[in-house]
PDB file of N, CA and C in Angstrom:
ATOM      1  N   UNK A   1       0.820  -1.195   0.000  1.00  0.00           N
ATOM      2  CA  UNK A   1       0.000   0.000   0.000  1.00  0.00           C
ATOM      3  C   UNK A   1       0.865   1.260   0.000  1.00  0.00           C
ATOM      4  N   UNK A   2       1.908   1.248   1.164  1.00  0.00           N
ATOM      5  CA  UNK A   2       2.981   2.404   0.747  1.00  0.00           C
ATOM      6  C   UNK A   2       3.468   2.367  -0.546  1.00  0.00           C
ATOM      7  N   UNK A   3       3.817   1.353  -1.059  1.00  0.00           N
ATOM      8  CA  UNK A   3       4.766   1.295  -2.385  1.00  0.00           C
ATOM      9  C   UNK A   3       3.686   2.104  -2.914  1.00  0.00           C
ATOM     10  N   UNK A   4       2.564   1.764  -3.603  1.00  0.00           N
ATOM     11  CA  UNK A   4       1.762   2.789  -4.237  1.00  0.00           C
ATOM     12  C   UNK A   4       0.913   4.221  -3.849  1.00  0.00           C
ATOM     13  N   UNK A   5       1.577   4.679  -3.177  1.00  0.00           N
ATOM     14  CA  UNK A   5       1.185   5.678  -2.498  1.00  0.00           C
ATOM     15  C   UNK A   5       2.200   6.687  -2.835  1.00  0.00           C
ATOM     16  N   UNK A   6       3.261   5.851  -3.060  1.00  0.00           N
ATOM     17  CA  UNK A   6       4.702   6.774  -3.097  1.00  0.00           C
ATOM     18  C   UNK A   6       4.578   7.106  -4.925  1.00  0.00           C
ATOM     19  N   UNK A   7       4.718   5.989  -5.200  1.00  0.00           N
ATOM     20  CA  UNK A   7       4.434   5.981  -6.368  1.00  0.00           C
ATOM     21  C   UNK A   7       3.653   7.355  -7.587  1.00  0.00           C
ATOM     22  N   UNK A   8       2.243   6.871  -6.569  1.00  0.00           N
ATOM     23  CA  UNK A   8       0.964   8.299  -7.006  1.00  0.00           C
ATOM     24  C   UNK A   8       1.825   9.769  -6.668  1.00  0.00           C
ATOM     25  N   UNK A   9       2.218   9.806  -5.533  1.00  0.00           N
ATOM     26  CA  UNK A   9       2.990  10.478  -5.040  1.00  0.00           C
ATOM     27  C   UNK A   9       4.104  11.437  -6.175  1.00  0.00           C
ATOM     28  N   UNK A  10       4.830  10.719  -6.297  1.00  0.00           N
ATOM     29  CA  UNK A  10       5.818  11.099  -7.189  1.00  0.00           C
ATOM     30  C   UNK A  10       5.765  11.140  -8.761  1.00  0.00           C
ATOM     31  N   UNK A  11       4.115  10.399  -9.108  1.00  0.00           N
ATOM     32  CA  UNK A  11       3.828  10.706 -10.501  1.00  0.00           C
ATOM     33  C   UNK A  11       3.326  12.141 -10.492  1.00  0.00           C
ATOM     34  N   UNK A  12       2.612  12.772  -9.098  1.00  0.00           N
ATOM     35  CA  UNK A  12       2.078  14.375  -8.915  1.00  0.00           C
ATOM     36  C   UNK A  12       3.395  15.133  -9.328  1.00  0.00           C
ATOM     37  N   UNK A  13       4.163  14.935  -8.179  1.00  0.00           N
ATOM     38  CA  UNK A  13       5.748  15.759  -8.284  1.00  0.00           C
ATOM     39  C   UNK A  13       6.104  15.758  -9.779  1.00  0.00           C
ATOM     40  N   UNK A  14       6.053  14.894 -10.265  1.00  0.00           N
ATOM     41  CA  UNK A  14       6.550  14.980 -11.816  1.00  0.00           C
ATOM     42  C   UNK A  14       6.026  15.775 -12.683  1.00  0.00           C
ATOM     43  N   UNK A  15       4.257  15.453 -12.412  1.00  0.00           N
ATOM     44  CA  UNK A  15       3.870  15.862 -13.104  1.00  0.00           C
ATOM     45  C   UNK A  15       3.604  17.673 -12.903  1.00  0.00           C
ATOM     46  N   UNK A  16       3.833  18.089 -11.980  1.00  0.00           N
ATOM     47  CA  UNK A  16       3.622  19.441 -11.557  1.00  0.00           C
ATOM     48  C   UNK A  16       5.091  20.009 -11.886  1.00  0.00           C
ATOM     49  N   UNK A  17       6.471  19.572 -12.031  1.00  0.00           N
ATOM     50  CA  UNK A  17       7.708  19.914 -12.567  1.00  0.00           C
ATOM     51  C   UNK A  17       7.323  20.172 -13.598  1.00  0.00           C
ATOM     52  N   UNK A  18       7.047  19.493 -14.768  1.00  0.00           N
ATOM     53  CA  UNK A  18       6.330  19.576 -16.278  1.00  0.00           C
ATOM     54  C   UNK A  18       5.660  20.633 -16.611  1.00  0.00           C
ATOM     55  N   UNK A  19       4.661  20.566 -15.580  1.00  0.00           N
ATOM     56  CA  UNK A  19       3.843  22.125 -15.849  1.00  0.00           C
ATOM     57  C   UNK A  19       4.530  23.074 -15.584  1.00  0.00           C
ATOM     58  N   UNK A  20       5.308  23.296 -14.542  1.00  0.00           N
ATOM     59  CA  UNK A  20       6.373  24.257 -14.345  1.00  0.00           C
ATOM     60  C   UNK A  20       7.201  24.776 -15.326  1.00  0.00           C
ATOM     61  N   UNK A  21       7.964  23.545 -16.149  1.00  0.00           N
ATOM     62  CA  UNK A  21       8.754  23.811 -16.875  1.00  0.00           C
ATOM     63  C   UNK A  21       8.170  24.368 -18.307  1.00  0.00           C
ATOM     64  N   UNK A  22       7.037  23.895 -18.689  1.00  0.00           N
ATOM     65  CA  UNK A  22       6.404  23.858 -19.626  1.00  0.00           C
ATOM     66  C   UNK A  22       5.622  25.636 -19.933  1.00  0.00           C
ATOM     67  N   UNK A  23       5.384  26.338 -18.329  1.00  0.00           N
ATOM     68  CA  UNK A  23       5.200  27.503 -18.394  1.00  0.00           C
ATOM     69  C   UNK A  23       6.313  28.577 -18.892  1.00  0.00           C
ATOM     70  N   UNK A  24       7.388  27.888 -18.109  1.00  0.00           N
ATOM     71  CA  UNK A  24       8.872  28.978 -18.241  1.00  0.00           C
ATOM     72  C   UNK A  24       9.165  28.739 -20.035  1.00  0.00           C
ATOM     73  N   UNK A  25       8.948  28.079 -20.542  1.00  0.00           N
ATOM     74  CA  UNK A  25       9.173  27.699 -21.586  1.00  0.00           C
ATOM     75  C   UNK A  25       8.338  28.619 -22.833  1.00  0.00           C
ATOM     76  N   UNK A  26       6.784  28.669 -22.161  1.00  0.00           N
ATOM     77  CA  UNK A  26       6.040  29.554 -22.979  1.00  0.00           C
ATOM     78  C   UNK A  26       6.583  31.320 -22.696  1.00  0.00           C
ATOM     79  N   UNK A  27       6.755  31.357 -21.474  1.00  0.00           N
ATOM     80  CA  UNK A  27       6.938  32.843 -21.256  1.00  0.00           C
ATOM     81  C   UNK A  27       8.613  33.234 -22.366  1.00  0.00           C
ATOM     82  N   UNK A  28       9.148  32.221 -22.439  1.00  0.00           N
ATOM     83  CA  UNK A  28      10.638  32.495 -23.156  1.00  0.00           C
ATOM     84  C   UNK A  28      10.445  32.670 -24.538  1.00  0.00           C
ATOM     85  N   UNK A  29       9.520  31.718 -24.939  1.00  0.00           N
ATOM     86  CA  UNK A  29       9.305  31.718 -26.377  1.00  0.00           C
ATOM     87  C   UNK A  29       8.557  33.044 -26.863  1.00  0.00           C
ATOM     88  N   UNK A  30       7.355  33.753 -25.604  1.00  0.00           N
ATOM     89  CA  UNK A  30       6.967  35.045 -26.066  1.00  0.00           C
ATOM     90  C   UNK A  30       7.356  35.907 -26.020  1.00  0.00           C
ATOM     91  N   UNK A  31       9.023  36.401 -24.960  1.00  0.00           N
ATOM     92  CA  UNK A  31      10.188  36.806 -25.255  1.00  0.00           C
ATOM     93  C   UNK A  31      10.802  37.414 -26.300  1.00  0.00           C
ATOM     94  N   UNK A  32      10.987  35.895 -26.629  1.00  0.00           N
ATOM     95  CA  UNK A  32      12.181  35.325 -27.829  1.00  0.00           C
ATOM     96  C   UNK A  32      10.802  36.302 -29.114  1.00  0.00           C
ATOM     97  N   UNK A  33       9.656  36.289 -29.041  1.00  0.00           N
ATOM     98  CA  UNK A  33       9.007  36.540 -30.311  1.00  0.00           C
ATOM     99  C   UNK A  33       9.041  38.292 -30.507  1.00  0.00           C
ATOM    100  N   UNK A  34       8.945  38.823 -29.177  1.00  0.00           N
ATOM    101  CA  UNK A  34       8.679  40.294 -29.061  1.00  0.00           C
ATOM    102  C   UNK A  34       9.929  41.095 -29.297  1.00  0.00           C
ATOM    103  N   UNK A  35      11.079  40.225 -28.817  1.00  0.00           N
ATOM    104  CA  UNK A  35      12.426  40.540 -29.217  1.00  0.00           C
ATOM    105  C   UNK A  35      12.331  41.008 -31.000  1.00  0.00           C
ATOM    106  N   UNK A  36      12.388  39.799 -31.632  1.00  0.00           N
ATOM    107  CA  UNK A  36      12.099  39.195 -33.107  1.00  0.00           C
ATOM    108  C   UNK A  36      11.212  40.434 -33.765  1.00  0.00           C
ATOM    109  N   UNK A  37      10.047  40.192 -33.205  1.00  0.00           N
ATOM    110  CA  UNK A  37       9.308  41.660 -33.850  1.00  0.00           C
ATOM    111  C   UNK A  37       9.446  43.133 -33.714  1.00  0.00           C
ATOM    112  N   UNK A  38      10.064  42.908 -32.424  1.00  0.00           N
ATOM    113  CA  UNK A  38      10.937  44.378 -32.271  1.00  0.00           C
ATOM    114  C   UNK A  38      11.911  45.046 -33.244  1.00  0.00           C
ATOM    115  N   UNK A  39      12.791  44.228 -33.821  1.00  0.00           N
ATOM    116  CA  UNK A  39      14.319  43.545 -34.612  1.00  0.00           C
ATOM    117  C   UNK A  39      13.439  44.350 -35.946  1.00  0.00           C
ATOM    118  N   UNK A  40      12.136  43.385 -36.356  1.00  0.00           N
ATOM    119  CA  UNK A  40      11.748  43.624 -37.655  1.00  0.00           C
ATOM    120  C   UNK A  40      11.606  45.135 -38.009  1.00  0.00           C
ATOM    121  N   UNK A  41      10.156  45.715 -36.860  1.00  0.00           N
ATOM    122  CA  UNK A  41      10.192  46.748 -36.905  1.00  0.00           C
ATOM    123  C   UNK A  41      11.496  48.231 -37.320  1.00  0.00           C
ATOM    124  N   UNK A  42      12.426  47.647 -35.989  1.00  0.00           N
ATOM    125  CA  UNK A  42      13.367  48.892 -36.524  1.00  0.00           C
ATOM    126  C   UNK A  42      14.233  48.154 -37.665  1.00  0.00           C
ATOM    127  N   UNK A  43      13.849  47.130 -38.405  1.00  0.00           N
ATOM    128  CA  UNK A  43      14.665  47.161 -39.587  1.00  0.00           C
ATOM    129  C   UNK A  43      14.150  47.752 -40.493  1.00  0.00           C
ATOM    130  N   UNK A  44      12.584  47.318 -40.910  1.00  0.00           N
ATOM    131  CA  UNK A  44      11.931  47.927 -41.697  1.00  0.00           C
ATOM    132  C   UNK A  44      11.813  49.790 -41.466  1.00  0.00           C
ATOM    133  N   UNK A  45      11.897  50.051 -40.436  1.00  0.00           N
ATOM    134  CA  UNK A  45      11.968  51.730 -40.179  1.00  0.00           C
ATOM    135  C   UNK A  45      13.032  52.204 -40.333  1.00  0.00           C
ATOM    136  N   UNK A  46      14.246  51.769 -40.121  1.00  0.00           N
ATOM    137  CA  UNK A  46      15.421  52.206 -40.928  1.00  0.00           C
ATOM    138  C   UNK A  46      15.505  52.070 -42.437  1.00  0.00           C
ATOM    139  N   UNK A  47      14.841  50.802 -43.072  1.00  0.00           N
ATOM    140  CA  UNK A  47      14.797  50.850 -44.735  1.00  0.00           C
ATOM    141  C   UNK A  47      13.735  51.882 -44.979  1.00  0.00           C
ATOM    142  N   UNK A  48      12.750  52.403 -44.483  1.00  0.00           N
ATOM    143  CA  UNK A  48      11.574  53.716 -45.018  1.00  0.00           C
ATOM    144  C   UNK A  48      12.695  55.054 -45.225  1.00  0.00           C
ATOM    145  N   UNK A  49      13.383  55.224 -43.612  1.00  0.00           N
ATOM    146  CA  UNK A  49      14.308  56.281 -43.621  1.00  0.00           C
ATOM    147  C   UNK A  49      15.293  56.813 -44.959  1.00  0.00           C
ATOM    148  N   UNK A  50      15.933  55.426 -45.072  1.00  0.00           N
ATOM    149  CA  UNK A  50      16.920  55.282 -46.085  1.00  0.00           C
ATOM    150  C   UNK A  50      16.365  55.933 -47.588  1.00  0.00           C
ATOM    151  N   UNK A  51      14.830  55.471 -47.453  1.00  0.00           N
ATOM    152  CA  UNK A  51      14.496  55.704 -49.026  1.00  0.00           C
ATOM    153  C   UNK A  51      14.221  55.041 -50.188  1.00  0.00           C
TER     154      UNK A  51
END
């Protein structure tokens, strides 16, 4: 009965690491995108400048 208790146990822990990681992961990638579209912007606004 302990053995599976521990078990359930540590499939939670796992599974709540996952979600954890799985959040930090989204917040990086929307980051990584705003960076990216930032980049575009002042490229394209320096090519209008240029002419």
């Amino acid at each position: 009965m302990f053995a599976v208790a521990a078990i359930a146990a540590l499939s939670v822990v796992i599974g709540l690491a996952r979600l954890v990681a799985w959040g930090i992961d989204r917040r990086e990638e929307q980051g990584t995108k705003a960076i990216r579209d930032a980049a575009f912007v002042a490229q394209a606004s320096a090519e209008v400048r240029r002419g």
